[in-house]
C-alpha atoms as a PDB file:
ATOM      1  CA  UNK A   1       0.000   0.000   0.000  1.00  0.00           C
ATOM      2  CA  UNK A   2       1.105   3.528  -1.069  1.00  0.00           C
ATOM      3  CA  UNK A   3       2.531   5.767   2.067  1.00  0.00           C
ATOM      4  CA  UNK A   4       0.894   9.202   0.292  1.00  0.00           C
ATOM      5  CA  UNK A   5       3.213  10.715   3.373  1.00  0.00           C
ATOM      6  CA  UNK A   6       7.218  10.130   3.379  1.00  0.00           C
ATOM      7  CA  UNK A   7      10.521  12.206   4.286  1.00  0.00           C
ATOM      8  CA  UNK A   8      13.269  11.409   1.995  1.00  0.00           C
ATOM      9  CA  UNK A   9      16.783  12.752   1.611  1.00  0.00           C
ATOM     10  CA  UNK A  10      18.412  14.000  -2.337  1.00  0.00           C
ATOM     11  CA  UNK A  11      20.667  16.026  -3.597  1.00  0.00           C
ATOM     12  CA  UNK A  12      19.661  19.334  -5.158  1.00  0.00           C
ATOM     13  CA  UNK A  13      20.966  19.719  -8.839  1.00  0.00           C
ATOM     14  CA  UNK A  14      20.584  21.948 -11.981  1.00  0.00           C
ATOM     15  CA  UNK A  15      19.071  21.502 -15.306  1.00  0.00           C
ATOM     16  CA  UNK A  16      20.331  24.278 -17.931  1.00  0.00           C
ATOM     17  CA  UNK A  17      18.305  24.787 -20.876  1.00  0.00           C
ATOM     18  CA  UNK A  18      18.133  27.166 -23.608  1.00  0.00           C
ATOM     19  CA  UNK A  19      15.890  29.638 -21.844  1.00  0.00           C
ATOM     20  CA  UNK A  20      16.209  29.303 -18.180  1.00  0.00           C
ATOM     21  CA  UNK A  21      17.666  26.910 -15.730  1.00  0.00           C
ATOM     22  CA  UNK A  22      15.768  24.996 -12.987  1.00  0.00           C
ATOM     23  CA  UNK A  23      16.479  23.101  -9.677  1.00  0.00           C
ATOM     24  CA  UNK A  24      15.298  19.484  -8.740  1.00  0.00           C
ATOM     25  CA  UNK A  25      15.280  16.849  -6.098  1.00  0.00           C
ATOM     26  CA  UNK A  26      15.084  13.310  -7.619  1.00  0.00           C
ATOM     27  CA  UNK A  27      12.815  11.163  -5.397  1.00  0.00           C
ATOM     28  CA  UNK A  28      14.072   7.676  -4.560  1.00  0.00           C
ATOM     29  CA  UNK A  29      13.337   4.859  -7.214  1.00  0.00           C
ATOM     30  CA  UNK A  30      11.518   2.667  -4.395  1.00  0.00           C
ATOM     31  CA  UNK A  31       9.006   5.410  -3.820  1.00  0.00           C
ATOM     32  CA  UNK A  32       8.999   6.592  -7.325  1.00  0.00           C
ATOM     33  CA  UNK A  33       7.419   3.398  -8.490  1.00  0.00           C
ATOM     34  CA  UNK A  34       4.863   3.562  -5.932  1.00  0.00           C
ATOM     35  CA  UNK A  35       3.962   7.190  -7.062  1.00  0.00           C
ATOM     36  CA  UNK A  36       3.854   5.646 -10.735  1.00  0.00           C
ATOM     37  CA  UNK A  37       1.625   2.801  -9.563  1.00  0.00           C
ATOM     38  CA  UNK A  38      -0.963   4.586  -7.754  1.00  0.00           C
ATOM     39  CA  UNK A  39      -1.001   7.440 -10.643  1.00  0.00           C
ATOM     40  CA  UNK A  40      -1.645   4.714 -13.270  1.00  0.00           C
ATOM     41  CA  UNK A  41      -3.896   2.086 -11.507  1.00  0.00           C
ATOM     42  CA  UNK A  42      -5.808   4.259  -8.324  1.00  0.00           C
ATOM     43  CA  UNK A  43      -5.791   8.059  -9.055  1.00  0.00           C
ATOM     44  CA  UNK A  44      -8.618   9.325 -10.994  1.00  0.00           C
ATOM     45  CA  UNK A  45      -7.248  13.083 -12.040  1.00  0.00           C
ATOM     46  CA  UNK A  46      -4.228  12.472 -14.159  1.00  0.00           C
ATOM     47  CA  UNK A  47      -2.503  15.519 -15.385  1.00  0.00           C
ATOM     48  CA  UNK A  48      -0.017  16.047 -18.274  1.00  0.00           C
ATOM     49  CA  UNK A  49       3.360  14.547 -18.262  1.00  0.00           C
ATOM     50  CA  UNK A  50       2.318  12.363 -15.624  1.00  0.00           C
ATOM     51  CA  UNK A  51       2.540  15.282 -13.428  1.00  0.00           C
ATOM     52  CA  UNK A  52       1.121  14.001  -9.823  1.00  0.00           C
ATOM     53  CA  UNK A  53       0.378  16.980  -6.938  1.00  0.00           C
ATOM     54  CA  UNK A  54       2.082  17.360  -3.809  1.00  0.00           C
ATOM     55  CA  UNK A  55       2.632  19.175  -0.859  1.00  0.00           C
ATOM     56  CA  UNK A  56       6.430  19.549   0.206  1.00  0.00           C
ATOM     57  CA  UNK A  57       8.307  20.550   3.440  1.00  0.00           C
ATOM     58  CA  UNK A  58      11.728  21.313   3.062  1.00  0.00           C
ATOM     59  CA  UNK A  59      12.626  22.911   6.971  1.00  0.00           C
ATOM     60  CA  UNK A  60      10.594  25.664   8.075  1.00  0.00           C
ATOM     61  CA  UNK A  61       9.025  25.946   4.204  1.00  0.00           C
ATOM     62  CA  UNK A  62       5.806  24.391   2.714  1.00  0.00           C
ATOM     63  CA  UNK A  63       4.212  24.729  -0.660  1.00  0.00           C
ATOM     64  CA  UNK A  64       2.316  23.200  -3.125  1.00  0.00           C
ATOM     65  CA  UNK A  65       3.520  21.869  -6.820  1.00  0.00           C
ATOM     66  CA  UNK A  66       3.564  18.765  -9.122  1.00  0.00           C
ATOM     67  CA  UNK A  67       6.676  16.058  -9.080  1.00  0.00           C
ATOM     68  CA  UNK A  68       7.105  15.053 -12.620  1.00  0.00           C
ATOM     69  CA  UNK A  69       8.336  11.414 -14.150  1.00  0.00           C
ATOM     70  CA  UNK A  70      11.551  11.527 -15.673  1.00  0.00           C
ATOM     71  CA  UNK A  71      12.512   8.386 -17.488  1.00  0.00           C
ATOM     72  CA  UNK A  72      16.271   8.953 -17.855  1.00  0.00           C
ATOM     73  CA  UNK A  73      16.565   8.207 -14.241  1.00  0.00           C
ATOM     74  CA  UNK A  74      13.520   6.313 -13.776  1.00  0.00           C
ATOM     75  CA  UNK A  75      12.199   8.447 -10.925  1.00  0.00           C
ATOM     76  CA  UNK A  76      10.058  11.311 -10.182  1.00  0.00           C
ATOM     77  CA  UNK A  77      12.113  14.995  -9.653  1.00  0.00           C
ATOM     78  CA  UNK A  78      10.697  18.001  -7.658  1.00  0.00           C
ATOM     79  CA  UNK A  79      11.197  21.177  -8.669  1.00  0.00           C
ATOM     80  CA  UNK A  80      12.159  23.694  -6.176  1.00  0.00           C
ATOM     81  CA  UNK A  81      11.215  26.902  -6.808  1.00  0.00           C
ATOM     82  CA  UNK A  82      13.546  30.194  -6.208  1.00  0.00           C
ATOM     83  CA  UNK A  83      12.198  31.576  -3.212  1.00  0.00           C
ATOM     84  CA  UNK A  84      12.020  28.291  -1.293  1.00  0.00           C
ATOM     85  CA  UNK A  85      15.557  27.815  -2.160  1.00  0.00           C
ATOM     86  CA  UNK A  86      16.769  31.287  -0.605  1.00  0.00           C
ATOM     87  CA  UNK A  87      14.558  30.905   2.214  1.00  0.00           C
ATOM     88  CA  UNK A  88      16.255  27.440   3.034  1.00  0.00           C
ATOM     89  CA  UNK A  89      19.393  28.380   1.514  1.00  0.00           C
ATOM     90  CA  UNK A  90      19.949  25.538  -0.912  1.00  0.00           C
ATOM     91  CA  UNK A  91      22.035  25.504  -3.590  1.00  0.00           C
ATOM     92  CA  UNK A  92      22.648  22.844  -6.210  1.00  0.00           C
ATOM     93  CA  UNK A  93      24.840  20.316  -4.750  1.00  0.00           C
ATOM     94  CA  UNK A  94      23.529  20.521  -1.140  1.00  0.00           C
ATOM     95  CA  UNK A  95      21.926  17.094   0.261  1.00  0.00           C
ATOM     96  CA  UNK A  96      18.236  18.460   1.388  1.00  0.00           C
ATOM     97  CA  UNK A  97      15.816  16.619   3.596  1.00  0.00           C
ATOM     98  CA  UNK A  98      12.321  16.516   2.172  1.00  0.00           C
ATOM     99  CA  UNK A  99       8.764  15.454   3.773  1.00  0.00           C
ATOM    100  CA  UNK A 100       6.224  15.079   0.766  1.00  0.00           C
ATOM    101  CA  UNK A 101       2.754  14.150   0.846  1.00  0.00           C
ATOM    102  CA  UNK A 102       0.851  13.144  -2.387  1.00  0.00           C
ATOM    103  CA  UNK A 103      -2.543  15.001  -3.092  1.00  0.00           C
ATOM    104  CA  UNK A 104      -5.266  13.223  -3.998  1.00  0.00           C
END
């Protein structure tokens, strides 16, 4: 049975493209193929690019936003957005402890 409630430790890291560069946390496989069964098989509102909500803690900062299936590593990243990164002072590189609960 899916735990839609888990903490998890990644490193932060930074994807460059042509117009603008973002950060991301790749989730652990184990959990990422839960996420990807319960998306496919249990979740009735499935977004685009198998996009599946979620709330996110990273220390003293909470927000909502998607985690988002990328096949090249065969687990789910999660963006982190610019102002949770200078709040929590995270740069790419840093190991970051996450809590992340999946919204259904």
């Amino acid at each position: 049975m899916l735990d839609l409630s888990f903490e998890f430790a990644g490193e932060c890291w930074l994807w460059q493209a042509e117009k603008g560069a973002w950060h991301f946390i790749t989730l652990p496989q184990d959990k990422s193929e839960e996420i990807k069964y319960f998306d496919e098989n249990m979740h009735e509102k499935q977004r685009g690019w198998g996009a599946v909500r979620v709330l996110v803690t990273i220390g003293d900062t909470s927000w909502e936003t998607s985690i988002f299936p990328a096949s090249q590593l065969g687990a789910y990243i999660l963006p982190v957005k610019a102002d949770v990164r200078k709040k929590e002072k995270i740069h790419a590189g840093d190991q970051v402890s996450v809590h992340l609960k999946i919204n259904i």
